[in-house]
N, C-alpha and C. Protein backbone atom coordinates (compact mmCIF):
# COMPACT_ATOMS: atom_id res chain seq x y z
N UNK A 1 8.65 4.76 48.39
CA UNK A 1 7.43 4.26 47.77
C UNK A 1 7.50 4.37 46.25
N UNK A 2 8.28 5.25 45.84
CA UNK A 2 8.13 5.81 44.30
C UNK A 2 8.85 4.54 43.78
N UNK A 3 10.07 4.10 44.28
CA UNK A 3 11.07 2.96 43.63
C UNK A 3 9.92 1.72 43.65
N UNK A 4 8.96 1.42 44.32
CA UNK A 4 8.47 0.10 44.82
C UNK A 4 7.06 0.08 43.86
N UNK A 5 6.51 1.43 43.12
CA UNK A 5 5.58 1.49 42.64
C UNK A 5 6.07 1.35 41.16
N UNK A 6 7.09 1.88 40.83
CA UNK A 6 8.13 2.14 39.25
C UNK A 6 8.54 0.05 39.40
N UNK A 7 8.46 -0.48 40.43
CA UNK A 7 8.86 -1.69 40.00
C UNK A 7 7.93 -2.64 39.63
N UNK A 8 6.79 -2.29 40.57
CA UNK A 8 5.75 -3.05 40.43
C UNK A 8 4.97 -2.46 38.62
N UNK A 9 5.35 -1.47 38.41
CA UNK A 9 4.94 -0.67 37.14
C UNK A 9 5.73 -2.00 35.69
N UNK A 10 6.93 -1.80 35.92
CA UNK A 10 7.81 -2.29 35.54
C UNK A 10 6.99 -4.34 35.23
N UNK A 11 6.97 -4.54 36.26
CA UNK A 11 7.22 -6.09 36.55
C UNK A 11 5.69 -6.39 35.92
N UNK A 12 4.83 -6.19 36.33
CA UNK A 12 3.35 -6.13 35.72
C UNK A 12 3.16 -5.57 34.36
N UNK A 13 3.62 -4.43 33.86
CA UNK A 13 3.41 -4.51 32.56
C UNK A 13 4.19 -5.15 31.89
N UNK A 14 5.37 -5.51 31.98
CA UNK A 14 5.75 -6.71 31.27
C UNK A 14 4.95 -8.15 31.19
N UNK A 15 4.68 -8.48 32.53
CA UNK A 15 3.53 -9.46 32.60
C UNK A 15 2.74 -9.23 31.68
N UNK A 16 1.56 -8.26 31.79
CA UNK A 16 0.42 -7.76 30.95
C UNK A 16 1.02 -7.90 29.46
N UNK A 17 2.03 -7.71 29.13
CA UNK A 17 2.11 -7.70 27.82
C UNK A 17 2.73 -9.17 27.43
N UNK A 18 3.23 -9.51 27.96
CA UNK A 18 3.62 -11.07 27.31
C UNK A 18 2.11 -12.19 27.60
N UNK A 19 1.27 -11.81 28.25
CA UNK A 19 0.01 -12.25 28.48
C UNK A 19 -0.56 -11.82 27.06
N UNK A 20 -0.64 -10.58 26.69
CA UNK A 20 -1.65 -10.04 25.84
C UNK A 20 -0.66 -10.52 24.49
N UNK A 21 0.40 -10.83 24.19
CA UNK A 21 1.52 -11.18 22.86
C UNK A 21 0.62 -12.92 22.69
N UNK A 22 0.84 -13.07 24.18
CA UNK A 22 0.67 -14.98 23.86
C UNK A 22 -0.83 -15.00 23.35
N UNK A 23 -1.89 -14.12 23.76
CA UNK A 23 -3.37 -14.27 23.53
C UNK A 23 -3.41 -14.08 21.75
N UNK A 24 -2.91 -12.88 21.54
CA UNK A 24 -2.73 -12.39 20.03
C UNK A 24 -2.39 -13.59 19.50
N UNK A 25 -1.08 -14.21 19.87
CA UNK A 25 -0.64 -15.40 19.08
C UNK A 25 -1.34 -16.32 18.53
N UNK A 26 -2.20 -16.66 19.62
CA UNK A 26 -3.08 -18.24 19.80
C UNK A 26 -4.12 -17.35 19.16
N UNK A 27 -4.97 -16.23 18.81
CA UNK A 27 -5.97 -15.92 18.22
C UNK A 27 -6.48 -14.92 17.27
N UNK A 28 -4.93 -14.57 17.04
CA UNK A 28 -4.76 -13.67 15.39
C UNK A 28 -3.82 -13.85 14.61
N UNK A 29 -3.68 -14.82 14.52
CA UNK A 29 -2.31 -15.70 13.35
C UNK A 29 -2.68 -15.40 12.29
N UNK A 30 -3.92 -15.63 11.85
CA UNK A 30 -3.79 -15.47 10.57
C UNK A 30 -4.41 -13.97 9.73
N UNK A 31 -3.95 -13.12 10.94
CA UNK A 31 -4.13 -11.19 10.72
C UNK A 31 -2.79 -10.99 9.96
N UNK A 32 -2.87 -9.77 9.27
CA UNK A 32 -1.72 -9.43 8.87
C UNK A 32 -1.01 -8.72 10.05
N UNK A 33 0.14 -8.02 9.73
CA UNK A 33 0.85 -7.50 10.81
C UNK A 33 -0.14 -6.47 11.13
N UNK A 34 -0.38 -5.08 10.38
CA UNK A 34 -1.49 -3.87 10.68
C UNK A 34 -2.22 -4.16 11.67
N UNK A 35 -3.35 -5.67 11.20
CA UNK A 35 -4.75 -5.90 12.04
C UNK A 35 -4.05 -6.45 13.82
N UNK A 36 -3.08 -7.31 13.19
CA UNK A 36 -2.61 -7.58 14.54
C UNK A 36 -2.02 -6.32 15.60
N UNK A 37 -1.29 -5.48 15.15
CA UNK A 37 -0.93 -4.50 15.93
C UNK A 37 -2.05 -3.81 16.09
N UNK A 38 -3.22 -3.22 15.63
CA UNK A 38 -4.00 -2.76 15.95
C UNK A 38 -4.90 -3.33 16.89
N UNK A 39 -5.21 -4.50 16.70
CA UNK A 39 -5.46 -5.56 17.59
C UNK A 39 -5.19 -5.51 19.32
N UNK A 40 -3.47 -5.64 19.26
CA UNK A 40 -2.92 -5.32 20.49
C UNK A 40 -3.12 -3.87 20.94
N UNK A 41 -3.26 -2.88 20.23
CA UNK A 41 -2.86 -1.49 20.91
C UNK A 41 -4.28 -1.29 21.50
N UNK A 42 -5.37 -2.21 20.48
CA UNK A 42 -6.80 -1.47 20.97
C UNK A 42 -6.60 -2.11 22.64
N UNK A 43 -6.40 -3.26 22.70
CA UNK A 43 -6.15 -4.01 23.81
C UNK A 43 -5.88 -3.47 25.62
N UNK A 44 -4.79 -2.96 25.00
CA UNK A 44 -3.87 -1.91 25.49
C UNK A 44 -4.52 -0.68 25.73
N UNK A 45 -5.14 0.03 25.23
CA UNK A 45 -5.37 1.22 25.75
C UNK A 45 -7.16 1.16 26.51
N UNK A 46 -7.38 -0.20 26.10
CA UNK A 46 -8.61 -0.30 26.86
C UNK A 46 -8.01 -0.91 28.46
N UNK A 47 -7.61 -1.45 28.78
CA UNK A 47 -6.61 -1.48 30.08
C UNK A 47 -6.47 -0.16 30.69
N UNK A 48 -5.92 0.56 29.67
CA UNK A 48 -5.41 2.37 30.35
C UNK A 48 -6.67 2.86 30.52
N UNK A 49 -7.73 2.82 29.77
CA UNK A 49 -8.59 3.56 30.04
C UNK A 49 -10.03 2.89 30.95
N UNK A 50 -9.30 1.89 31.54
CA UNK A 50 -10.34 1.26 32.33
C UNK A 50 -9.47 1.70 33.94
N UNK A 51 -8.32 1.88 34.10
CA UNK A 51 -7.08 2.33 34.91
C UNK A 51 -7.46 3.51 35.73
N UNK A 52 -7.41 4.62 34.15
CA UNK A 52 -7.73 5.91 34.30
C UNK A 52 -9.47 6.20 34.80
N UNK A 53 -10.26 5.71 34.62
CA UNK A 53 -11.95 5.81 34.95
C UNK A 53 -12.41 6.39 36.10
N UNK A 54 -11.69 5.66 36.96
CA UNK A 54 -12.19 6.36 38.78
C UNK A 54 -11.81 7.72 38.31
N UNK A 55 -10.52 7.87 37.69
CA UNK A 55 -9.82 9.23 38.29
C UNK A 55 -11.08 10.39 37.14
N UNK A 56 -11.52 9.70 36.30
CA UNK A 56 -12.92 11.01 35.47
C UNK A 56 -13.64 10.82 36.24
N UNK A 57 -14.23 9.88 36.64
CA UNK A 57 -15.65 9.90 37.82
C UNK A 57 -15.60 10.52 39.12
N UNK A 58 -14.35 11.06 39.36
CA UNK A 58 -14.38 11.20 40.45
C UNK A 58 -13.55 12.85 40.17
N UNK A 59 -13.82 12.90 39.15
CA UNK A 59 -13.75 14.60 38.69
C UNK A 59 -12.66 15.05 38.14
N UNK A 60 -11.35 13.92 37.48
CA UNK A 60 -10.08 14.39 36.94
C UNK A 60 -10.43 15.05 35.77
N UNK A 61 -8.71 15.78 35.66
CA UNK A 61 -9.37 16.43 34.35
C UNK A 61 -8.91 15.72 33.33
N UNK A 62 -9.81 15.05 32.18
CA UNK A 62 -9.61 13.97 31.14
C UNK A 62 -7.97 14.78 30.72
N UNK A 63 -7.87 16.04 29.70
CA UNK A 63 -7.24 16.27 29.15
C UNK A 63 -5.56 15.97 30.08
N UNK A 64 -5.25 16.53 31.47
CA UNK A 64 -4.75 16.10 32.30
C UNK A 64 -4.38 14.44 31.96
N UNK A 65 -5.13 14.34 32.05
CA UNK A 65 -5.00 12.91 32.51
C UNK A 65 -3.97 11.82 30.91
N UNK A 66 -4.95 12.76 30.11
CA UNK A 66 -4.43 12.02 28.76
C UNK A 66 -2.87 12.74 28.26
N UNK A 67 -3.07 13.64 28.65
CA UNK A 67 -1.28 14.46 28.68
C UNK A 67 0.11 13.42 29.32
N UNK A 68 -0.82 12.80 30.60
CA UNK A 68 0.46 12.40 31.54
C UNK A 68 0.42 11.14 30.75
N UNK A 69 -0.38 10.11 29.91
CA UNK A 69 -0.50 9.26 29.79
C UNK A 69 0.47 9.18 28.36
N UNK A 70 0.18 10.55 27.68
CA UNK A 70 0.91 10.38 26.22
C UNK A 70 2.39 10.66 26.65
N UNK A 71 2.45 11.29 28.04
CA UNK A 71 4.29 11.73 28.05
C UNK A 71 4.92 10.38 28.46
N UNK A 72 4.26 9.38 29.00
CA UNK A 72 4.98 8.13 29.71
C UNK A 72 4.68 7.19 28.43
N UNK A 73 4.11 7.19 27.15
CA UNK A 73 4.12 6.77 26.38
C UNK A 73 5.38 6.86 25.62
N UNK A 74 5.92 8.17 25.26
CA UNK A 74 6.95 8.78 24.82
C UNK A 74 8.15 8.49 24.94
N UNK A 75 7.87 8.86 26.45
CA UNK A 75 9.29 8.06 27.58
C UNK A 75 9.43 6.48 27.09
N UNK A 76 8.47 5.65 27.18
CA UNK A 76 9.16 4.21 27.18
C UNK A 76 9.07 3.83 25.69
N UNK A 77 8.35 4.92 24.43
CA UNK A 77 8.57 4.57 23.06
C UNK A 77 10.50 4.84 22.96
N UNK A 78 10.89 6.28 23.68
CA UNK A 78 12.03 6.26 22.80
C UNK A 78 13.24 5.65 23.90
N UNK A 79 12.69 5.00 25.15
CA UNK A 79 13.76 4.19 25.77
C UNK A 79 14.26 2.82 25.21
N UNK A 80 13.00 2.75 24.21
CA UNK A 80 12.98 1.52 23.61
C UNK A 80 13.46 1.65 21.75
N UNK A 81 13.86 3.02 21.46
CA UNK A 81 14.42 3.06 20.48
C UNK A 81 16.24 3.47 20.62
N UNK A 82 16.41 2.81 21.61
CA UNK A 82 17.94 3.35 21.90
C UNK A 82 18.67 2.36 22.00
């Protein structure tokens, strides 16, 4: 199950993000780079934190929650600096 969930992880956020690149394109061209990346990340973490929601309502522990979220951040920032 773990391989089939890491793919679907995989295959969908790539989706999600070439979705959210093409939207930016067609409707912040004329942002500088800053507004535009800020743009996308706000994007982006409103996704995560619409993701993460059941798991506070239903009694997670935020800090928990935002720990695992900044270490898989980490992970695919410096897989992607190699």
């Amino acid at each position: 199950m773990q391989d089939q969930a890491m793919a679907f992880s995989n295959r969908t956020g790539n989706e999600l993000f070439r979705l959210l690149a093409q939207r930016a394109r067609e409707e912040l061209s004329e942002q500088s780079g800053f507004d535009w990346n800020t743009a996308m990340l706000g994007a982006a973490l409103i996704a995560v934190a619409e993701v993460m929601r059941e798991s506070v309502k239903q009694g997670g522990n935020l800090d928990k929650l935002i720990a695992f979220a900044t270490r898989w951040l980490r992970v695919f920032l410096e897989q992607g600096a190699e």
